[in-house]
N, C-alpha and C. Protein backbone atom coordinates (compact mmCIF):
# COMPACT_ATOMS: atom_id res chain seq x y z
N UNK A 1 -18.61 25.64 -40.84
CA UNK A 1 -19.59 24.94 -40.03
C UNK A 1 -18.87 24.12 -38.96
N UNK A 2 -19.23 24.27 -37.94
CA UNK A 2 -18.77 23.74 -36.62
C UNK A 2 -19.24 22.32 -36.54
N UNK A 3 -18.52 21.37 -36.02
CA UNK A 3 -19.03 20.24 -35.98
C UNK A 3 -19.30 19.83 -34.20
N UNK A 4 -20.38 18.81 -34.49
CA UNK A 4 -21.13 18.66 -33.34
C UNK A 4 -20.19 17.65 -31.95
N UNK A 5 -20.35 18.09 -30.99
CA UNK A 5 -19.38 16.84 -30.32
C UNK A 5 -20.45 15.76 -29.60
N UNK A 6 -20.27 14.68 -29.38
CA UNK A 6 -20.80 13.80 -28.92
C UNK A 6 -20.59 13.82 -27.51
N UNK A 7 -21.51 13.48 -26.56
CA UNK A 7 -21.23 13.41 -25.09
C UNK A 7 -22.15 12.46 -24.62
N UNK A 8 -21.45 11.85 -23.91
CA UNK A 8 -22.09 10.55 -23.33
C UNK A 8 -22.03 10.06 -21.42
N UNK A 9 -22.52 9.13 -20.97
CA UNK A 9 -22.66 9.11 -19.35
C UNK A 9 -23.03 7.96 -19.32
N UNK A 10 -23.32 7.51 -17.80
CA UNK A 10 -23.24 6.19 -17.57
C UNK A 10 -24.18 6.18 -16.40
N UNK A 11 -25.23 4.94 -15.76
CA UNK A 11 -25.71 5.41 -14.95
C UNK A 11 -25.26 3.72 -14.19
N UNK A 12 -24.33 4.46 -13.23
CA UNK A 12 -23.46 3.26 -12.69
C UNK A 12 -24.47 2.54 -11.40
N UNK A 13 -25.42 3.08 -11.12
CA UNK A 13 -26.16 2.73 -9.60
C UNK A 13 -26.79 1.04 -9.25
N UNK A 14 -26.60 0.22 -10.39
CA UNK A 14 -26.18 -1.25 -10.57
C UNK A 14 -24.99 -1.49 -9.98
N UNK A 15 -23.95 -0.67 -9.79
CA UNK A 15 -22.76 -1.38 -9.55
C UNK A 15 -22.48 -0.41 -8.32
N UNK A 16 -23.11 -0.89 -7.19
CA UNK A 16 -22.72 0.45 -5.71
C UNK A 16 -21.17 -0.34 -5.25
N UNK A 17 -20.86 -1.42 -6.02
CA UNK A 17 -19.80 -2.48 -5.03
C UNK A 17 -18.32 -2.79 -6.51
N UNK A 18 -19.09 -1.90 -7.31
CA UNK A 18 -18.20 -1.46 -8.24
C UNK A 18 -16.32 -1.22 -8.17
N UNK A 19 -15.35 -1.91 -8.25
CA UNK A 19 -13.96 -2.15 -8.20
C UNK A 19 -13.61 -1.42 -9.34
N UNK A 20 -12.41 -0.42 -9.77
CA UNK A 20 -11.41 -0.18 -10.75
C UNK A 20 -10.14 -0.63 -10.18
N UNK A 21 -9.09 -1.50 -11.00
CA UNK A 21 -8.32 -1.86 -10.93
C UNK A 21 -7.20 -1.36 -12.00
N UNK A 22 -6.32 -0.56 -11.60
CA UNK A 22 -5.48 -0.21 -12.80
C UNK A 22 -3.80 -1.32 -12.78
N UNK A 23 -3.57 -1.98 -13.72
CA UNK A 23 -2.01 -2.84 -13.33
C UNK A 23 -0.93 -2.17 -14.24
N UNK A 24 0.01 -2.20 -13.54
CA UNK A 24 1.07 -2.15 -14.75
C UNK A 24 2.53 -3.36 -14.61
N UNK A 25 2.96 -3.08 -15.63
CA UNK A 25 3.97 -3.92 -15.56
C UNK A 25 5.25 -3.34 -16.40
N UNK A 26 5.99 -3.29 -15.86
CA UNK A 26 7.31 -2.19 -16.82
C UNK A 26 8.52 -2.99 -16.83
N UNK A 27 9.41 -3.16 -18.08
CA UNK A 27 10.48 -4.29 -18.03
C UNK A 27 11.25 -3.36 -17.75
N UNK A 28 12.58 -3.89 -16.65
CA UNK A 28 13.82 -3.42 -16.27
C UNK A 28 14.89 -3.68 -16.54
N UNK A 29 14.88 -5.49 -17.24
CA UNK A 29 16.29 -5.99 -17.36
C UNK A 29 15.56 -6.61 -19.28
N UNK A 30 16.41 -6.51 -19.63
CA UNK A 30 16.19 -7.33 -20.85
C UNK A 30 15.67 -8.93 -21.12
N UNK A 31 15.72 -9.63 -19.85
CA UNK A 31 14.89 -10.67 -19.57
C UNK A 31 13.20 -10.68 -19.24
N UNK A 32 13.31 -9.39 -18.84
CA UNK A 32 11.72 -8.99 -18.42
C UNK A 32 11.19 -8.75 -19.85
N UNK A 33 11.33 -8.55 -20.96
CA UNK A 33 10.88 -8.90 -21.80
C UNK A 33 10.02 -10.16 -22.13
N UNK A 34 10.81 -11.31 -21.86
CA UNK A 34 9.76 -12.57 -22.41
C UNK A 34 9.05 -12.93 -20.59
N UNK A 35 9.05 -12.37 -19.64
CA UNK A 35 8.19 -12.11 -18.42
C UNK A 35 7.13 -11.87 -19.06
N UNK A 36 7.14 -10.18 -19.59
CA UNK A 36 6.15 -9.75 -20.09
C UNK A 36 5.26 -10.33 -21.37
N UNK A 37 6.24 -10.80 -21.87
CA UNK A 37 5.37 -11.82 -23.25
C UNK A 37 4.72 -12.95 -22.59
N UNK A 38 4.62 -13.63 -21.42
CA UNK A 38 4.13 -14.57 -20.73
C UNK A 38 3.42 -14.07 -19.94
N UNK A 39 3.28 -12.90 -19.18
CA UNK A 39 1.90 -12.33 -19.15
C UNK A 39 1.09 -12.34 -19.95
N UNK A 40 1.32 -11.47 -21.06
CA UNK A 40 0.68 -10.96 -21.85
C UNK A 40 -0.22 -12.24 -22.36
N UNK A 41 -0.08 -13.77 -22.83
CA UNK A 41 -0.33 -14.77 -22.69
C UNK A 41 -1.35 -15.06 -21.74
N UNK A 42 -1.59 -15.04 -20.66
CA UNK A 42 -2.27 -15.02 -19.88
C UNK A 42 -3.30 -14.60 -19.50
N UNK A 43 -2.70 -12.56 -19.76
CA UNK A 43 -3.79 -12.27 -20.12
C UNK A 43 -4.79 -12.57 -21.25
N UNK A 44 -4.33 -12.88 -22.69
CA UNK A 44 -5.61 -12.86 -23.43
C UNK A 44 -6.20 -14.25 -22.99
N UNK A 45 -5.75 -15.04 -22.23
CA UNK A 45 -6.52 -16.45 -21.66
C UNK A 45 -7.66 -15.66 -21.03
N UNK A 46 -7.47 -14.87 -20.07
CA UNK A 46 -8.35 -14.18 -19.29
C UNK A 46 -9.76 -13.65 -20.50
N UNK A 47 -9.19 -12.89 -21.70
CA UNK A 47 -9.76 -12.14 -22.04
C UNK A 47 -10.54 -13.23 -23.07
N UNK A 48 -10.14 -14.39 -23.55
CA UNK A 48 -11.10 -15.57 -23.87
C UNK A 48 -12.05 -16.20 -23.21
N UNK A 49 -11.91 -16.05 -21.80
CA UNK A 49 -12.83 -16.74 -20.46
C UNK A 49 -12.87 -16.50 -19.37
N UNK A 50 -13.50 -14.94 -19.58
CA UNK A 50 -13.45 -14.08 -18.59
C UNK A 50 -13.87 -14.44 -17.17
N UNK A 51 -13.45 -14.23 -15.91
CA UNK A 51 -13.56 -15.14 -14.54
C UNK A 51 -15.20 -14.25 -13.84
N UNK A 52 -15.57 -14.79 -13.57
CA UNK A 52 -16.97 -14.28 -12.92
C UNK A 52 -17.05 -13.04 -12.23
N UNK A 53 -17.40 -12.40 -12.82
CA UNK A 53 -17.51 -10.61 -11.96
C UNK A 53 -16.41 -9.87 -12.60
N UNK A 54 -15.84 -9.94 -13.78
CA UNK A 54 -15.12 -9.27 -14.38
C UNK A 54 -15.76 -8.52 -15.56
N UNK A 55 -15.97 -7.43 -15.57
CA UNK A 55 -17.21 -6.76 -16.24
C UNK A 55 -16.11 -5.97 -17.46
N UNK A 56 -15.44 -5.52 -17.12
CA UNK A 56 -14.44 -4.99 -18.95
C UNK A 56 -12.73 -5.03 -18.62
N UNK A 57 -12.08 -5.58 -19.23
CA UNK A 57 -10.86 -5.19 -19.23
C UNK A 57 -10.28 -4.61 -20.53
N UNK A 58 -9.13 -3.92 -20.40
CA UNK A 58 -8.58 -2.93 -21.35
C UNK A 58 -6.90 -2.98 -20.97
N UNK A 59 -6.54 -2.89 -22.23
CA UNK A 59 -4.84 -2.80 -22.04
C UNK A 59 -4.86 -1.54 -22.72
N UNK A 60 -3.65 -1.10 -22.23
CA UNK A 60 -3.05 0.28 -23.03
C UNK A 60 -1.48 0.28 -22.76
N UNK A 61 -0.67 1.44 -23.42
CA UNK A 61 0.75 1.51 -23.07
C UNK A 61 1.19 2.82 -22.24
N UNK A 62 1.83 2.38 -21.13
CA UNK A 62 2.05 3.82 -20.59
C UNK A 62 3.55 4.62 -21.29
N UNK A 63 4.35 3.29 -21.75
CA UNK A 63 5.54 3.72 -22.52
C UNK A 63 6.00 2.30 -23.27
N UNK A 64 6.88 2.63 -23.94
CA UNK A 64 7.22 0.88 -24.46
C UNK A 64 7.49 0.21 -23.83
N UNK A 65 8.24 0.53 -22.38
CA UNK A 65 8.36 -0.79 -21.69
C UNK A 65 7.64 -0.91 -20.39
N UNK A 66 6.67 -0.08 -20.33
CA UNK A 66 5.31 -0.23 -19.62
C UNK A 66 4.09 0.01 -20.02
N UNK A 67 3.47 -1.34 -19.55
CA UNK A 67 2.09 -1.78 -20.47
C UNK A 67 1.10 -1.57 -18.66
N UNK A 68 -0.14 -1.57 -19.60
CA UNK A 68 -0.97 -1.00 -18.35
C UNK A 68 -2.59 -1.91 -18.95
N UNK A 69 -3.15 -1.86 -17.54
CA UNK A 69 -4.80 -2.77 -17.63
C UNK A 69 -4.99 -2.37 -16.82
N UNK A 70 -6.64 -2.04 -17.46
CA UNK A 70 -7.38 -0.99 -16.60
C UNK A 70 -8.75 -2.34 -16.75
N UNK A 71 -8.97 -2.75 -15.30
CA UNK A 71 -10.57 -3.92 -15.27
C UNK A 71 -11.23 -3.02 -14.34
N UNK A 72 -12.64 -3.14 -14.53
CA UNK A 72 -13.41 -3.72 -14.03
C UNK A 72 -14.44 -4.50 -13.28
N UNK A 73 -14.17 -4.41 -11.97
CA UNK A 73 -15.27 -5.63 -11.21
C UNK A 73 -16.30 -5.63 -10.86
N UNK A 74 -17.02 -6.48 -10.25
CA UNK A 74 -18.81 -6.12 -10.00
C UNK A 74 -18.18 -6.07 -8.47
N UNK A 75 -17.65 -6.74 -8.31
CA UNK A 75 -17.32 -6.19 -6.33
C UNK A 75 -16.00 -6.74 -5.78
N UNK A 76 -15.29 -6.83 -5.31
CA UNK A 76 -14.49 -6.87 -4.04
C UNK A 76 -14.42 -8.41 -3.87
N UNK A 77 -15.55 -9.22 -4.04
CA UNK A 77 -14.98 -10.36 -3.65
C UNK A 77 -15.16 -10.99 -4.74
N UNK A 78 -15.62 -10.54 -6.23
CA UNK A 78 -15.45 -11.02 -7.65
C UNK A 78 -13.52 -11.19 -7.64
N UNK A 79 -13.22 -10.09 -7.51
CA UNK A 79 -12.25 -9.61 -7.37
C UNK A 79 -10.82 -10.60 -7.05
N UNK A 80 -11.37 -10.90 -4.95
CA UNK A 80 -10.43 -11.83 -4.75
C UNK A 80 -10.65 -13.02 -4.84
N UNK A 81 -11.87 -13.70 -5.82
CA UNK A 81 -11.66 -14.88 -5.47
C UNK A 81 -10.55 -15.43 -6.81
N UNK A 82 -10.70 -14.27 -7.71
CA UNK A 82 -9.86 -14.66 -8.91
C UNK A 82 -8.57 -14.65 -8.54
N UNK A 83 -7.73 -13.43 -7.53
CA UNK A 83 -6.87 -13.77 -7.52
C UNK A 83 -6.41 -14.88 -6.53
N UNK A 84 -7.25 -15.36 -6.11
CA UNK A 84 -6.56 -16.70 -5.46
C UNK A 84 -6.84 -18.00 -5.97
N UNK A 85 -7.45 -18.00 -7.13
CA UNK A 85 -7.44 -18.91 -8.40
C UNK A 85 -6.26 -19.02 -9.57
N UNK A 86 -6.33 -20.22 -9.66
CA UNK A 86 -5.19 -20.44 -11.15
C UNK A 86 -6.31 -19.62 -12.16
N UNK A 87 -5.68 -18.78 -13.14
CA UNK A 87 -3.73 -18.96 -13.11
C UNK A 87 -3.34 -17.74 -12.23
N UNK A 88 -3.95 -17.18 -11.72
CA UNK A 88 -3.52 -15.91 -11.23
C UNK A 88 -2.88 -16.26 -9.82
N UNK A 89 -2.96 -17.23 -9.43
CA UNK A 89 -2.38 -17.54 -8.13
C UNK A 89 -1.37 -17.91 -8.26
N UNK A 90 -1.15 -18.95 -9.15
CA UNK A 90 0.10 -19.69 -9.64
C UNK A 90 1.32 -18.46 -10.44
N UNK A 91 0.93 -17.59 -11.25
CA UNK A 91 1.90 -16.31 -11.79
C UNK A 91 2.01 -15.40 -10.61
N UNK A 92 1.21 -15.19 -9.45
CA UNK A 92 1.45 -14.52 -8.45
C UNK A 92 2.75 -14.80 -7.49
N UNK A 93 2.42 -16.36 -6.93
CA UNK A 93 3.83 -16.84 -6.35
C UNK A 93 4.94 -17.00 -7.27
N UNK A 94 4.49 -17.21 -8.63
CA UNK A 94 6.03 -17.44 -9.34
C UNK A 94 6.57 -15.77 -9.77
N UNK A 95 5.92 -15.11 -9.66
CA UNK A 95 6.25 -13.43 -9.90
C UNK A 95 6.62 -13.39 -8.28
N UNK A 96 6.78 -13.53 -7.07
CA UNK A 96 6.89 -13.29 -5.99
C UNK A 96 8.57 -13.83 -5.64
N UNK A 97 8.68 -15.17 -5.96
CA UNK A 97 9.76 -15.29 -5.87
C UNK A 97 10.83 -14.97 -7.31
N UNK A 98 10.63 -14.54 -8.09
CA UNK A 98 11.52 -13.94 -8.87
C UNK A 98 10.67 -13.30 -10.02
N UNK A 99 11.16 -11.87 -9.95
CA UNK A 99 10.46 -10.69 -10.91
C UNK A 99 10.54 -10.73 -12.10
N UNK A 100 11.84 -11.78 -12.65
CA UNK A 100 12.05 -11.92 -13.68
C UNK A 100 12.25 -10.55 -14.79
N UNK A 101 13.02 -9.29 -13.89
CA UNK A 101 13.85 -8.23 -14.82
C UNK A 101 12.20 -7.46 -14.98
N UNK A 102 11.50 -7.56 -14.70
CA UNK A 102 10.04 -6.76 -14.92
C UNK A 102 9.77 -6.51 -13.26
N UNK A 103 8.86 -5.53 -13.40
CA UNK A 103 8.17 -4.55 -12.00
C UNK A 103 6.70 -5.02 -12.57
N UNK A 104 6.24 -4.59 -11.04
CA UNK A 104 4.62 -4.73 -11.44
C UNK A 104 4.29 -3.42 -10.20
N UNK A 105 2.91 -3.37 -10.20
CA UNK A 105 2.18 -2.58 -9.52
C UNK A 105 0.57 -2.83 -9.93
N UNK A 106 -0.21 -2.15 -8.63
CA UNK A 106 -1.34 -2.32 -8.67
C UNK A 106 -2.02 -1.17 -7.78
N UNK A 107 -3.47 -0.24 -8.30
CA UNK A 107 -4.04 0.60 -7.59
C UNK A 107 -5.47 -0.45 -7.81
N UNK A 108 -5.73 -0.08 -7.02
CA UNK A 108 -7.75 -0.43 -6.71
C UNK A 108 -8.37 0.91 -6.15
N UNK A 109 -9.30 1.18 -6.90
CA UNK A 109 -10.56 2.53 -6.88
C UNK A 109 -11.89 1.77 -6.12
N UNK A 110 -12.22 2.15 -4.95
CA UNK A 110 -13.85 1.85 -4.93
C UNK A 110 -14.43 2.90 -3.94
N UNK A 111 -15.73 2.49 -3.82
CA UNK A 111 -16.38 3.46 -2.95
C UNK A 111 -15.73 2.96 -0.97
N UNK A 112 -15.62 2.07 -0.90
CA UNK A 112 -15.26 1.64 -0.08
C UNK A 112 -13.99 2.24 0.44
N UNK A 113 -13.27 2.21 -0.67
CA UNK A 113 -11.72 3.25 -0.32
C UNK A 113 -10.82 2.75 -1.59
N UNK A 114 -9.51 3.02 -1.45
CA UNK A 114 -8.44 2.82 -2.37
C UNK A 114 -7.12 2.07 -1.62
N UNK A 115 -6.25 1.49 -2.83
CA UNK A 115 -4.64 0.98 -1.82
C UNK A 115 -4.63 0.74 -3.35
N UNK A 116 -2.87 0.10 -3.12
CA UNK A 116 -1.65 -0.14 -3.87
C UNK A 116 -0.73 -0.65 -3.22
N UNK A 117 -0.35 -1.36 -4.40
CA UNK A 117 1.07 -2.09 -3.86
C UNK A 117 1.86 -2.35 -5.36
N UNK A 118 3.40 -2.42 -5.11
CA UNK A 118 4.48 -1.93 -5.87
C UNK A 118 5.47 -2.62 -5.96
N UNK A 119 5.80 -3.70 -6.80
CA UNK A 119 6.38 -4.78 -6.40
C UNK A 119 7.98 -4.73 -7.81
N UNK A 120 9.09 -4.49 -7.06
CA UNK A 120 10.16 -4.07 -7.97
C UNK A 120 10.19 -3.25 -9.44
N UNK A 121 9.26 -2.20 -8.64
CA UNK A 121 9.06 -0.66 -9.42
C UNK A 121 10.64 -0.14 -9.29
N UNK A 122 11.36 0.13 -10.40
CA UNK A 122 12.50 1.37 -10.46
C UNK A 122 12.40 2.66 -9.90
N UNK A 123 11.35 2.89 -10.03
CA UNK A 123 10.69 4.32 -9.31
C UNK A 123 9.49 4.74 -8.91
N UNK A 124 9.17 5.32 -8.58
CA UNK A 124 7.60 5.86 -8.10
C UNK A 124 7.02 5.84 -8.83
N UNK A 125 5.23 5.51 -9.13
CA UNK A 125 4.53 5.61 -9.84
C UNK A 125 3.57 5.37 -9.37
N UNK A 126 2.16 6.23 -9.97
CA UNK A 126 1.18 6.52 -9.27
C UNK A 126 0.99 7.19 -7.78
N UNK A 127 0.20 6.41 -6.62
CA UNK A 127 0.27 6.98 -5.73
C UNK A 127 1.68 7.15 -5.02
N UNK A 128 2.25 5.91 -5.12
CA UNK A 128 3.90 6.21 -4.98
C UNK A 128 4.45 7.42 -5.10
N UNK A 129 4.05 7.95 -5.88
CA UNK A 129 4.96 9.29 -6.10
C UNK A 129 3.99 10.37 -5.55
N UNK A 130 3.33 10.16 -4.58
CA UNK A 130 3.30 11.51 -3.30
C UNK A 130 2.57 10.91 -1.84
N UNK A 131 2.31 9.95 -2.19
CA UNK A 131 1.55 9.34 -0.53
C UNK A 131 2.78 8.89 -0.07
N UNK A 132 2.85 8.68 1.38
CA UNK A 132 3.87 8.07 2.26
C UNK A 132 4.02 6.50 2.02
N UNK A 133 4.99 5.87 2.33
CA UNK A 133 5.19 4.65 2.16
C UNK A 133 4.45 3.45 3.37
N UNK A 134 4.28 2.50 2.84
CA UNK A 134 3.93 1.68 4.07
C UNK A 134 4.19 0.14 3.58
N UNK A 135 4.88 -0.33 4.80
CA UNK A 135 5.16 -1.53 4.32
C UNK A 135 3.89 -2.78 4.00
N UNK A 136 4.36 -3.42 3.03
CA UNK A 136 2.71 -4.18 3.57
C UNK A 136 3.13 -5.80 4.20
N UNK A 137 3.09 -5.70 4.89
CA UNK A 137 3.35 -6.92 5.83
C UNK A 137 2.30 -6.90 7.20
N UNK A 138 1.91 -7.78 7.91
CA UNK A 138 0.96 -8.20 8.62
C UNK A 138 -0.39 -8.23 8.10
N UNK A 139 -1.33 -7.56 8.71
CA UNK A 139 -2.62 -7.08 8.01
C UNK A 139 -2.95 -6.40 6.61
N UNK A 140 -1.58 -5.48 6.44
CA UNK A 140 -1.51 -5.01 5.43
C UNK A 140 -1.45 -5.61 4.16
N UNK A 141 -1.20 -6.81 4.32
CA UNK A 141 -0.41 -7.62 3.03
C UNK A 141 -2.09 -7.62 2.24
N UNK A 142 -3.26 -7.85 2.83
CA UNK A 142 -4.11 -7.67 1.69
C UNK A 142 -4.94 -6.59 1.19
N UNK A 143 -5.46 -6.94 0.44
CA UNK A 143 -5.75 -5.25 -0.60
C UNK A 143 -7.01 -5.15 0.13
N UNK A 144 -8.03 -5.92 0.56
CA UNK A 144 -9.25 -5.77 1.08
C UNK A 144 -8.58 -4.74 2.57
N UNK A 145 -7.46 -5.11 3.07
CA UNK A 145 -7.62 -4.55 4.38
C UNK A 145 -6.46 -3.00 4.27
N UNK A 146 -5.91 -3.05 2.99
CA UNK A 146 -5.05 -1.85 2.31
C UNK A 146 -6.49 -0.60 2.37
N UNK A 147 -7.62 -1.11 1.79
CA UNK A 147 -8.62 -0.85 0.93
C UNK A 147 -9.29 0.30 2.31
N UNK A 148 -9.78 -0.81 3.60
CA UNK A 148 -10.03 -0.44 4.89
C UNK A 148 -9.35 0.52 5.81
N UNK A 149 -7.77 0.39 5.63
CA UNK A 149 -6.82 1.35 6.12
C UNK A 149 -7.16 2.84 6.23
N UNK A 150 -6.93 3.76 7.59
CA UNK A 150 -7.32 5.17 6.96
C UNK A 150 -6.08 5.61 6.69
């Protein structure tokens, strides 16, 4: 007797302004270890008091020393107002001026469009590894206008 499979769907048309955000973070030096344990910290702060317009987040592992989060948003400006809020503002500049032996990266999915940015990755990953490079400096530096870019 064959067993039955379950199939399921979603009817997303509540969310036309709908964000996927995939992050990762991969340790490089053996110090990026307790980096990553101080994320990780952070995040479950997040995941105790979730910031307004953050509709699901999810961790997973892409390998042992890269961990991955896949959120969520109701829109684009749910989005940035968190990251220019503590704590995410405050781990942003202190991840900016030193990586602390860990890489990060970031893709954003919407109807609007897509971008990434790749911040002391060892190697390509994701779109990295077949779209052309672009620096992000001037206009580029934000994801809303990465997002806009053709």
């Amino acid at each position: 007797m064959q067993a039955s499979v379950t199939r399921r769907s979603v009817d997303l048309s509540a969310y036309p302004d709908l964000v996927v955000i995939i992050l990762g973070f991969r340790v490089r030096r053996l110090r990026g270890i307790a980096t990553l344990f101080g994320i990780g910290k952070g995040l479950r702060q997040i995941e105790l008091n979730p910031p307004g317009g953050l509709l699901s987040s999810e961790q997973f592992l892409f390998a042992l020393n890269h961990v991955g989060i896949r959120q969520y948003w109701r829109d684009l400006e749910s989005l940035e107002a968190f990251t220019r809020s503590a704590p995410h503002s405050r781990w942003w500049g202190e991840f900016l001026r030193d990586s602390g032996g860990a890489g990060f990266w970031h893709e954003s999915y919407s109807r609007q469009g897509m971008e990434a940015v790749y911040i002391d990755m060892p190697g390509p990953v994701g779109f990295d590894r077949f779209a052309p490079a672009r620096e992000p400096t001037g206009p580029f530096m934000s994801a809303r206008k990465r997002m806009a870019a053709d």
